[in-house]
Protein backbone atom coordinates (compact mmCIF):
# COMPACT_ATOMS: atom_id res chain seq x y z
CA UNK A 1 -33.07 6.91 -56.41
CA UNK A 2 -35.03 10.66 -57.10
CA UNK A 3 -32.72 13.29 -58.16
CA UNK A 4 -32.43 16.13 -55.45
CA UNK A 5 -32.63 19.67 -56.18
CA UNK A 6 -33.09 22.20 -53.14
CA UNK A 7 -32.40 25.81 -54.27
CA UNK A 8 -32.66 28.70 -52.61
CA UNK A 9 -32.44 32.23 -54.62
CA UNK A 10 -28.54 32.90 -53.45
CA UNK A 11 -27.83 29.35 -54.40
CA UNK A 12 -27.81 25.75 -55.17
CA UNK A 13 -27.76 24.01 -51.76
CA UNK A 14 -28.02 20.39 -52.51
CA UNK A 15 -28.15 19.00 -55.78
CA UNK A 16 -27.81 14.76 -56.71
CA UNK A 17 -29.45 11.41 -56.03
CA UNK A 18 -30.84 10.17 -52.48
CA UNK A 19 -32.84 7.24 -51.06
CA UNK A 20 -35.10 9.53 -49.33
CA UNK A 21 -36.07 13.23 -48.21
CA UNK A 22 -38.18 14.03 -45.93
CA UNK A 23 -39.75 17.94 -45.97
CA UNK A 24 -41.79 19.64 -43.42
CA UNK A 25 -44.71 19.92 -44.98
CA UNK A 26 -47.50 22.42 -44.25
CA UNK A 27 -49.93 19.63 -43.07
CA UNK A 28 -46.87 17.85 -41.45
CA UNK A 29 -44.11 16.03 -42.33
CA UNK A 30 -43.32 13.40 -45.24
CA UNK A 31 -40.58 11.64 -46.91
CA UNK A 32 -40.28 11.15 -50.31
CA UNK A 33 -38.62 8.25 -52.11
CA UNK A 34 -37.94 6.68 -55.42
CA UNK A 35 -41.49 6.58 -57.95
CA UNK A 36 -43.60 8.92 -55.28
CA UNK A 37 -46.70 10.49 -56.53
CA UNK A 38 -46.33 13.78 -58.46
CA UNK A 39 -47.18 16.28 -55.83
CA UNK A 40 -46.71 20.57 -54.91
CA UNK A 41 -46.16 21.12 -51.39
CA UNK A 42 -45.95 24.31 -49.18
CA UNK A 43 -42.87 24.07 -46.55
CA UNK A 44 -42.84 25.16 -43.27
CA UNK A 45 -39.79 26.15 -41.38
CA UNK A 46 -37.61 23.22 -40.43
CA UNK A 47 -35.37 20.86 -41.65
CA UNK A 48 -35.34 18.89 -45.22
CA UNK A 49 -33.33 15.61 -44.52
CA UNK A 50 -31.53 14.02 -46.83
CA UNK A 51 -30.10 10.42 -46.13
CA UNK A 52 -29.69 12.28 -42.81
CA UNK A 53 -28.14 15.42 -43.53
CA UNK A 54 -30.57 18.24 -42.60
CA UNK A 55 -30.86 20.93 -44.13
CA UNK A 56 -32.77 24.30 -41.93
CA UNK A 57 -35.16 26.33 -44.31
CA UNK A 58 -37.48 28.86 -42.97
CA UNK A 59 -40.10 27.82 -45.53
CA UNK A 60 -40.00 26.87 -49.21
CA UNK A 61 -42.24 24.83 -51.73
CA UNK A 62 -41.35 21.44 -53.20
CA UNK A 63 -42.73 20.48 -56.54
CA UNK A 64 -42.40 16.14 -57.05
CA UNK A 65 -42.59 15.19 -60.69
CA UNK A 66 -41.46 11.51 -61.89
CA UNK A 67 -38.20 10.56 -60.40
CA UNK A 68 -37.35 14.50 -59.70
CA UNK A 69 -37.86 16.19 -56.72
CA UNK A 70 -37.38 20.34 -56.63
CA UNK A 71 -37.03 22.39 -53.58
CA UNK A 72 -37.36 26.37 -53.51
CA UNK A 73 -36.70 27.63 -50.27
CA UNK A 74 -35.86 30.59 -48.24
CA UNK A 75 -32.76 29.64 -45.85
CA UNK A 76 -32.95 29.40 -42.21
């Protein structure tokens, strides 16, 4: 299971393990589970999901490194 970390700059809106997230990315959207490929990522506005909780950002970029998966975003 990745560890979760979406931050905005007010603060720490999810943090812990998932199954998956899925991000709006800017060339559409993807999920991301356990042992994905290290990528950076621009965010469009929309939802990140997490095991089905959404939460709305307005835009953000997602950095995926080993089993880690960081989120900066700017809050809907």
């Amino acid at each position: 299971m990745p560890i979760i970390n979406i931050i905005s700059i007010h603060k720490v809106i999810y943090k812990g393990r998932a199954e998956s997230i899925i991000l709006p990315g800017d060339t559409g959207v993807f999920e991301v589970m356990a042992f994905h490929k290290n990528i950076m990522s621009r965010l469009l506005r929309g939802n990140i999901e997490v095991d089905g909780t959404h939460f709305p950002i307005a835009r953000g970029v997602v950095k995926v490194e080993g089993n880690t998966v960081t989120a900066v975003v700017e809050e809907e």
